[in-house]
PDB file of N, CA and C in Angstrom:
ATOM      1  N   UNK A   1       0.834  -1.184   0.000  1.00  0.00           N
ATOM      2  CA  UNK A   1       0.000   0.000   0.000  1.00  0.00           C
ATOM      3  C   UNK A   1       0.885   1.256   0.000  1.00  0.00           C
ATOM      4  N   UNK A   2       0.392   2.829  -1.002  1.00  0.00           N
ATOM      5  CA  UNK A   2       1.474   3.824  -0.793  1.00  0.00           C
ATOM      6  C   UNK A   2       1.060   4.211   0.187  1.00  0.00           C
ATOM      7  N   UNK A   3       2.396   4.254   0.889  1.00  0.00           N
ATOM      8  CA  UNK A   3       2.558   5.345   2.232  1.00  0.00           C
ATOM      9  C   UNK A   3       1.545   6.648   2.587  1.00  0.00           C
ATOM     10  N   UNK A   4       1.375   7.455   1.440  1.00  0.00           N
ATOM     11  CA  UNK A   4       0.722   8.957   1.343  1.00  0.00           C
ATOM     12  C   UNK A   4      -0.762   8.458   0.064  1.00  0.00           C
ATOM     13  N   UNK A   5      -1.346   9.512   0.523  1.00  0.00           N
ATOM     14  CA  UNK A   5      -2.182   9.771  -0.414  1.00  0.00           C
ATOM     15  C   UNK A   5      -2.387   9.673  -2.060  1.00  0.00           C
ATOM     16  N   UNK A   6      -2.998   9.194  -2.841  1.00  0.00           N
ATOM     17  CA  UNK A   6      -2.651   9.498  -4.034  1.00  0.00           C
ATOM     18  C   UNK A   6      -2.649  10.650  -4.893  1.00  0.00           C
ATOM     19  N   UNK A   7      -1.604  11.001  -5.005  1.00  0.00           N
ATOM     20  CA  UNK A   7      -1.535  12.437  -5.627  1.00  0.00           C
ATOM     21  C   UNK A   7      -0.588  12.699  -6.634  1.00  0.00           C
ATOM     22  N   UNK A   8      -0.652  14.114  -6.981  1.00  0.00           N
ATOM     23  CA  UNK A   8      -0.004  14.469  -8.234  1.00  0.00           C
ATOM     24  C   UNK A   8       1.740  13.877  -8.360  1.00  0.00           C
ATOM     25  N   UNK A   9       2.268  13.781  -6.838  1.00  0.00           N
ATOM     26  CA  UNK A   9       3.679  13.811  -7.360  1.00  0.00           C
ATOM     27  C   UNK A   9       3.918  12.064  -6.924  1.00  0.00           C
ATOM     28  N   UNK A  10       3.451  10.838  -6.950  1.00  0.00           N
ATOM     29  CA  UNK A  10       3.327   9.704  -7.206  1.00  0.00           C
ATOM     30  C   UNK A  10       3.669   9.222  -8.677  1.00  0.00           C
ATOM     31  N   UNK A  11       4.974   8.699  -9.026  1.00  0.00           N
ATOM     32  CA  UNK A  11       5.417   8.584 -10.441  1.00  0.00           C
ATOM     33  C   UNK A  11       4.207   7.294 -10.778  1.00  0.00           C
ATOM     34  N   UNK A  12       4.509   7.095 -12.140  1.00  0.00           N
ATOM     35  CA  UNK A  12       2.859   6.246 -12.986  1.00  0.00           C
ATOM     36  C   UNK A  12       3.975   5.165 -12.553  1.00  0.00           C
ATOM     37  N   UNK A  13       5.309   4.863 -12.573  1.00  0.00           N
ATOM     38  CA  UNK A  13       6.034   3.037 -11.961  1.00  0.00           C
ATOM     39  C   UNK A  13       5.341   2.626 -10.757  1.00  0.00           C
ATOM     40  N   UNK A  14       5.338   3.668  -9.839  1.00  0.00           N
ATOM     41  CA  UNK A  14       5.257   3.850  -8.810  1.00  0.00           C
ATOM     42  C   UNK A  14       3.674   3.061  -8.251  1.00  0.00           C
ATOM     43  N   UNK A  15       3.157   3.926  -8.868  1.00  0.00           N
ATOM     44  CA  UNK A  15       1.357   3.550  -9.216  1.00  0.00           C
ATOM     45  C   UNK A  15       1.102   2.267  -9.050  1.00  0.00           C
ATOM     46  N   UNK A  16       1.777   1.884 -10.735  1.00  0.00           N
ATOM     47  CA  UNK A  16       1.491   0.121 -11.100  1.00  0.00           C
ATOM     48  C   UNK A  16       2.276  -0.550 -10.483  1.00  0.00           C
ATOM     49  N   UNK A  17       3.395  -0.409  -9.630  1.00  0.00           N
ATOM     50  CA  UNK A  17       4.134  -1.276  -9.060  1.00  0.00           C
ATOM     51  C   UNK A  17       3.038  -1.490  -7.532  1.00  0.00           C
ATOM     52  N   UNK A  18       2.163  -0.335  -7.286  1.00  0.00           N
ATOM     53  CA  UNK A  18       1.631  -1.146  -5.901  1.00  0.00           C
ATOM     54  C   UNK A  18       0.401  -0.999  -6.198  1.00  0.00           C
ATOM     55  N   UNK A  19      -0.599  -0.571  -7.390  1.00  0.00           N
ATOM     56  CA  UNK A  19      -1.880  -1.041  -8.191  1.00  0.00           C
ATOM     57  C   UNK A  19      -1.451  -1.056  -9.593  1.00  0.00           C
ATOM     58  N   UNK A  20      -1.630  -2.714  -9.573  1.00  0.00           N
ATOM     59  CA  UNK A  20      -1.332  -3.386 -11.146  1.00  0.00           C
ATOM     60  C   UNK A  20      -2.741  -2.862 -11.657  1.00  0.00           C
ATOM     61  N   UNK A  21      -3.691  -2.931 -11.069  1.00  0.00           N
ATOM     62  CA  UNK A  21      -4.815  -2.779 -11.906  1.00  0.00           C
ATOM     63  C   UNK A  21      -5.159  -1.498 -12.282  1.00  0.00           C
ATOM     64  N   UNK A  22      -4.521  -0.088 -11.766  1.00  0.00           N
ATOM     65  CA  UNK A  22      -4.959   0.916 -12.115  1.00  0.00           C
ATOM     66  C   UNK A  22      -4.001   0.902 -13.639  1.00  0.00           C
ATOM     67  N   UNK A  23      -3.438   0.046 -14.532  1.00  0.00           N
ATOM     68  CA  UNK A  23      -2.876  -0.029 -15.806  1.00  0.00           C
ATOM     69  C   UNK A  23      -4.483   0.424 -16.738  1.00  0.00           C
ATOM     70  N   UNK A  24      -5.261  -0.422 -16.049  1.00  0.00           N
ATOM     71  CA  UNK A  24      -6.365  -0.040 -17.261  1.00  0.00           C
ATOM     72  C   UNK A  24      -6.945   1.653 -17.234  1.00  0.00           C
ATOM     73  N   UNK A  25      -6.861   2.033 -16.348  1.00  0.00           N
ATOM     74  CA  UNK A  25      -6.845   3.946 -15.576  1.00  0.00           C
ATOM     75  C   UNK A  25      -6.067   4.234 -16.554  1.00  0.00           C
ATOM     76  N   UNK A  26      -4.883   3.715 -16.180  1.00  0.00           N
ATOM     77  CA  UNK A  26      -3.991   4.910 -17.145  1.00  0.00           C
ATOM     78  C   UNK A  26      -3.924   4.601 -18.500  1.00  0.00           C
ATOM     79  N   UNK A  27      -4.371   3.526 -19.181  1.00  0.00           N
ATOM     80  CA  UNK A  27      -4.609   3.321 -20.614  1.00  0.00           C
ATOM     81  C   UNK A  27      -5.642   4.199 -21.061  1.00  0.00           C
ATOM     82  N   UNK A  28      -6.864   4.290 -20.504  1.00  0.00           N
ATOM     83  CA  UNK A  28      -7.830   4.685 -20.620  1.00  0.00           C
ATOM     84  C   UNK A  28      -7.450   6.394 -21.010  1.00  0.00           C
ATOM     85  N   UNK A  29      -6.515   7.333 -19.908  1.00  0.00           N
ATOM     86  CA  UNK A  29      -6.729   8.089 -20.091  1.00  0.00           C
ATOM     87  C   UNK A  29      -5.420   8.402 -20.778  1.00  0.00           C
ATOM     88  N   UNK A  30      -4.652   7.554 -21.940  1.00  0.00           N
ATOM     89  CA  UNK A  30      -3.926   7.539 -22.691  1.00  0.00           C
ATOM     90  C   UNK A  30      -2.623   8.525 -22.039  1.00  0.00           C
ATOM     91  N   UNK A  31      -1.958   7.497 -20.737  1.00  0.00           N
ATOM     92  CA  UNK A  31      -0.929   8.148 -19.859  1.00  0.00           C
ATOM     93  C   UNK A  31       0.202   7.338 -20.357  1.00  0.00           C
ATOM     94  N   UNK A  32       1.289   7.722 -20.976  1.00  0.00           N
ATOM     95  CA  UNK A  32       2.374   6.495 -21.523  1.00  0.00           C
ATOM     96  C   UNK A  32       2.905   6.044 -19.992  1.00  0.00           C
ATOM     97  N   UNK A  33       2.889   5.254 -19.630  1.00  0.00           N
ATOM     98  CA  UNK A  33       3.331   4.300 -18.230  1.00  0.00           C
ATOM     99  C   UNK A  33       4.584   3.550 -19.806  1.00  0.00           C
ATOM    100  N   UNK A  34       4.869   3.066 -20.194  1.00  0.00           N
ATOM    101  CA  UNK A  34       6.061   2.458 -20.874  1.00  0.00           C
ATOM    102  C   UNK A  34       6.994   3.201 -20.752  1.00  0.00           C
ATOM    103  N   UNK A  35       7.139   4.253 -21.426  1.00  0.00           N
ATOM    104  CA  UNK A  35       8.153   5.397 -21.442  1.00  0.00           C
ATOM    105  C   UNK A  35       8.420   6.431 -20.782  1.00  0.00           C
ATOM    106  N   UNK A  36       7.263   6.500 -20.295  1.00  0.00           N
ATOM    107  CA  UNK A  36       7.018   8.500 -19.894  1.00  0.00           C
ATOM    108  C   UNK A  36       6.487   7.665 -17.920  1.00  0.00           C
ATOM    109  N   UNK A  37       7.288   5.972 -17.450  1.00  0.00           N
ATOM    110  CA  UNK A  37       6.613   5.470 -16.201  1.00  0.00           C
ATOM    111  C   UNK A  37       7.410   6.218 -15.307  1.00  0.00           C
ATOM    112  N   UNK A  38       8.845   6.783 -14.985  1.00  0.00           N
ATOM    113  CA  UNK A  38       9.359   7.815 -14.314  1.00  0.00           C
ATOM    114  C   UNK A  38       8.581   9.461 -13.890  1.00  0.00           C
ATOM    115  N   UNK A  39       7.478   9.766 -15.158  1.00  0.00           N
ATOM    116  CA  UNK A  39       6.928  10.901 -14.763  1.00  0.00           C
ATOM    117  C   UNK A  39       6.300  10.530 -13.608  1.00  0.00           C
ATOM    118  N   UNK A  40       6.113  11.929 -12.665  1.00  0.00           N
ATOM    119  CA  UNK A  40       4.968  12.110 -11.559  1.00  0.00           C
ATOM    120  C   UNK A  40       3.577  12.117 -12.567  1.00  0.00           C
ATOM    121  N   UNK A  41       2.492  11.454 -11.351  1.00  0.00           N
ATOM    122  CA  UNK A  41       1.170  11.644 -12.471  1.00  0.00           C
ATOM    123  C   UNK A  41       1.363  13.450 -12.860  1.00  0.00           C
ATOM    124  N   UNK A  42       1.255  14.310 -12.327  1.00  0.00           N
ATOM    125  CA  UNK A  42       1.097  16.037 -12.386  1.00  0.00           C
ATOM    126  C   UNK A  42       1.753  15.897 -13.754  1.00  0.00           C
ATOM    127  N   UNK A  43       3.133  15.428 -13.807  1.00  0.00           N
ATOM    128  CA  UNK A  43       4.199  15.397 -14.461  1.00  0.00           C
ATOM    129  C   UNK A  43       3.088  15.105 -16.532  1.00  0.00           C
ATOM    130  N   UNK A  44       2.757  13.174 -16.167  1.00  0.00           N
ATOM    131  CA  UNK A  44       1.925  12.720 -16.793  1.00  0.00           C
ATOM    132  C   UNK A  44       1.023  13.199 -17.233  1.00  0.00           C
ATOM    133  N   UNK A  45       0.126  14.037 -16.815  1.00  0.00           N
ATOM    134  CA  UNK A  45      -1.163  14.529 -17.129  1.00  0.00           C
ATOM    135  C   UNK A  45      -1.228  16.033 -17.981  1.00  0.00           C
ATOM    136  N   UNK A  46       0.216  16.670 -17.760  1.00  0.00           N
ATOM    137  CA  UNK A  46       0.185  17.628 -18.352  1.00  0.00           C
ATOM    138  C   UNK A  46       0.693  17.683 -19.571  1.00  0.00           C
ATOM    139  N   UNK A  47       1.772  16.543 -19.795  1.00  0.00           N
ATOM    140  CA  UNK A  47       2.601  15.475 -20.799  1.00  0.00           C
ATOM    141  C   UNK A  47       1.505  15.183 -21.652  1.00  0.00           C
ATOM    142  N   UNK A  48       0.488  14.563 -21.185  1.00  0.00           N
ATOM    143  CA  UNK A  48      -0.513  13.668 -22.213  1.00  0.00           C
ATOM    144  C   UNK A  48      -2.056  14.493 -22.367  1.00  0.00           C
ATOM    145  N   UNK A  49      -1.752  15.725 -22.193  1.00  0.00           N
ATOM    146  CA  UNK A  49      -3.139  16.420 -21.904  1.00  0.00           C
ATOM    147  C   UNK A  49      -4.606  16.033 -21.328  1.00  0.00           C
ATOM    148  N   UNK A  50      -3.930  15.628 -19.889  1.00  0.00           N
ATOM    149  CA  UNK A  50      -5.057  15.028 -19.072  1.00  0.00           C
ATOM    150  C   UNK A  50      -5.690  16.122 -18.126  1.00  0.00           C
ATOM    151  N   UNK A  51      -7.277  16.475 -17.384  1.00  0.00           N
ATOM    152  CA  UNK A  51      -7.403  16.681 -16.428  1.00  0.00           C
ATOM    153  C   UNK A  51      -6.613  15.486 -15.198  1.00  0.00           C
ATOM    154  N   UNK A  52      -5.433  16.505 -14.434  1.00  0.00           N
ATOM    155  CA  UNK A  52      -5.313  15.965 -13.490  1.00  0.00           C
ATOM    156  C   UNK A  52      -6.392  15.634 -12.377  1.00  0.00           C
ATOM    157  N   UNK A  53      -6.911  16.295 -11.970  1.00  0.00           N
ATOM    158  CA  UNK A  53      -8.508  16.183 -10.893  1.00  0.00           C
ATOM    159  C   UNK A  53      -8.728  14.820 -11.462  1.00  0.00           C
ATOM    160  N   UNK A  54      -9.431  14.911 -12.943  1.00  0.00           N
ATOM    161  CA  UNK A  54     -10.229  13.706 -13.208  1.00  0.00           C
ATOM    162  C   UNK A  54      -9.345  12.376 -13.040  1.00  0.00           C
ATOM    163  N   UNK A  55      -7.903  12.568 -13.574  1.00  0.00           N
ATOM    164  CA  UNK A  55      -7.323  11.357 -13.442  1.00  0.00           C
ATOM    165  C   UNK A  55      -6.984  10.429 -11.924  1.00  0.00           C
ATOM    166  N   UNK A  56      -6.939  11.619 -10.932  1.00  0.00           N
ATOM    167  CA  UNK A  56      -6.905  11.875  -9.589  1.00  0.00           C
ATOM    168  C   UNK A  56      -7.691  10.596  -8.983  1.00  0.00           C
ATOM    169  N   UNK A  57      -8.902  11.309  -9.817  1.00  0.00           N
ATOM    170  CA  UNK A  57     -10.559  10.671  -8.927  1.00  0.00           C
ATOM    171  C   UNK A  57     -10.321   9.243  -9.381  1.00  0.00           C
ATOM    172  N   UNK A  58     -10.260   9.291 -10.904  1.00  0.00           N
ATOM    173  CA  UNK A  58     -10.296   7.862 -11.221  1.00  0.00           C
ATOM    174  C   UNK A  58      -9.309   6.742 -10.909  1.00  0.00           C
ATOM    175  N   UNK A  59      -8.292   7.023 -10.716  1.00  0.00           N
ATOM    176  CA  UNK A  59      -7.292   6.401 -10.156  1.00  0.00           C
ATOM    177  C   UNK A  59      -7.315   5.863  -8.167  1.00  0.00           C
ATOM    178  N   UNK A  60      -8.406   6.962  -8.011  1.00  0.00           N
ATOM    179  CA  UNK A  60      -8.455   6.659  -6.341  1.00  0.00           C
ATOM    180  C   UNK A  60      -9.515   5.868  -6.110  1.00  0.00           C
ATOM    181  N   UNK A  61     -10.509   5.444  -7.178  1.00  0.00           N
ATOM    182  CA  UNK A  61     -11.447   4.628  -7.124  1.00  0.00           C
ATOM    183  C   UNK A  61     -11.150   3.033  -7.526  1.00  0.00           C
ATOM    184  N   UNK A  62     -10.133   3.030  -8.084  1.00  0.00           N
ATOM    185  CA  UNK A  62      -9.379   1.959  -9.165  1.00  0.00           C
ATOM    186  C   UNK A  62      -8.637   1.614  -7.776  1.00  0.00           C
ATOM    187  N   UNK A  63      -8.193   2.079  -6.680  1.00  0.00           N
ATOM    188  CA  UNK A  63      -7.158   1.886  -6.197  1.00  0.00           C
ATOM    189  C   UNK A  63      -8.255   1.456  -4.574  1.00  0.00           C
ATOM    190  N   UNK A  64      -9.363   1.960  -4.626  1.00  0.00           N
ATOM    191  CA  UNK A  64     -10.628   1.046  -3.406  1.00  0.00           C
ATOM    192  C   UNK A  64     -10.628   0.165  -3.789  1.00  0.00           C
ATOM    193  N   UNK A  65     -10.688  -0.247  -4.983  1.00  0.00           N
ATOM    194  CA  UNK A  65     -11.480  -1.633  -5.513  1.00  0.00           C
ATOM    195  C   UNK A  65     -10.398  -2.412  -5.315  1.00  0.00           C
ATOM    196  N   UNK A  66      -9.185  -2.086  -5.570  1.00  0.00           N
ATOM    197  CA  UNK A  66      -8.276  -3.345  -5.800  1.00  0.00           C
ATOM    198  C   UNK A  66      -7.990  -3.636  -4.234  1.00  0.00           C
ATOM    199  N   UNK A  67      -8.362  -2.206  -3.206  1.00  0.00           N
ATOM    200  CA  UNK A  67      -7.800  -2.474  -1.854  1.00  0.00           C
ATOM    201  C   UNK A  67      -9.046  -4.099  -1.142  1.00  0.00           C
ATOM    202  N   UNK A  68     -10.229  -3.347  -1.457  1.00  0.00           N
ATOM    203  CA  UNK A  68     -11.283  -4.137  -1.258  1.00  0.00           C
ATOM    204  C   UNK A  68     -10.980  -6.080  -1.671  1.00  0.00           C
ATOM    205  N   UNK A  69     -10.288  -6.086  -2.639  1.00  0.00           N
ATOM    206  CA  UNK A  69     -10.110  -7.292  -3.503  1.00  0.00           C
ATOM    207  C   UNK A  69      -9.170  -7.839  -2.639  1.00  0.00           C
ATOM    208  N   UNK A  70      -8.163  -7.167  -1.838  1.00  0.00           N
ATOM    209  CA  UNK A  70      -6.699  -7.868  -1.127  1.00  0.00           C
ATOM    210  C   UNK A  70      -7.419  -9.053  -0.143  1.00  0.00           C
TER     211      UNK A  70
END
């Protein structure tokens, strides 16, 4: 589980290394996790022209479900 909150400065390795399943989150909102997996999401979202907020939300809901699933 991450230590802190999920937020903007959480790199996308970082993410999928402790929610594999938020991969489909960040496909969805077309975040390169291959190349660009060192960015912070903030980093990511401004990189791939994302609302950060929205990616925020969706990623923290992706990240109940999988807690719920442990």
């Amino acid at each position: 589980m991450i230590n802190r909150p999920i937020d903007a400065g959480i790199t996308v390795n970082e993410m999928l290394r402790v929610y594999p399943a938020t991969v489909s989150v960040l496909n969805a909102f077309g975040i390169d996790a291959c190349c660009g997996g060192a960015a912070s999401l903030g980093e990511a979202a401004r990189r791939d022209g994302v609302d950060l907020d929205e990616l925020l939300r969706a990623l923290a809901a992706a990240t109940a479900v999988e807690e719920l699933a442990r």
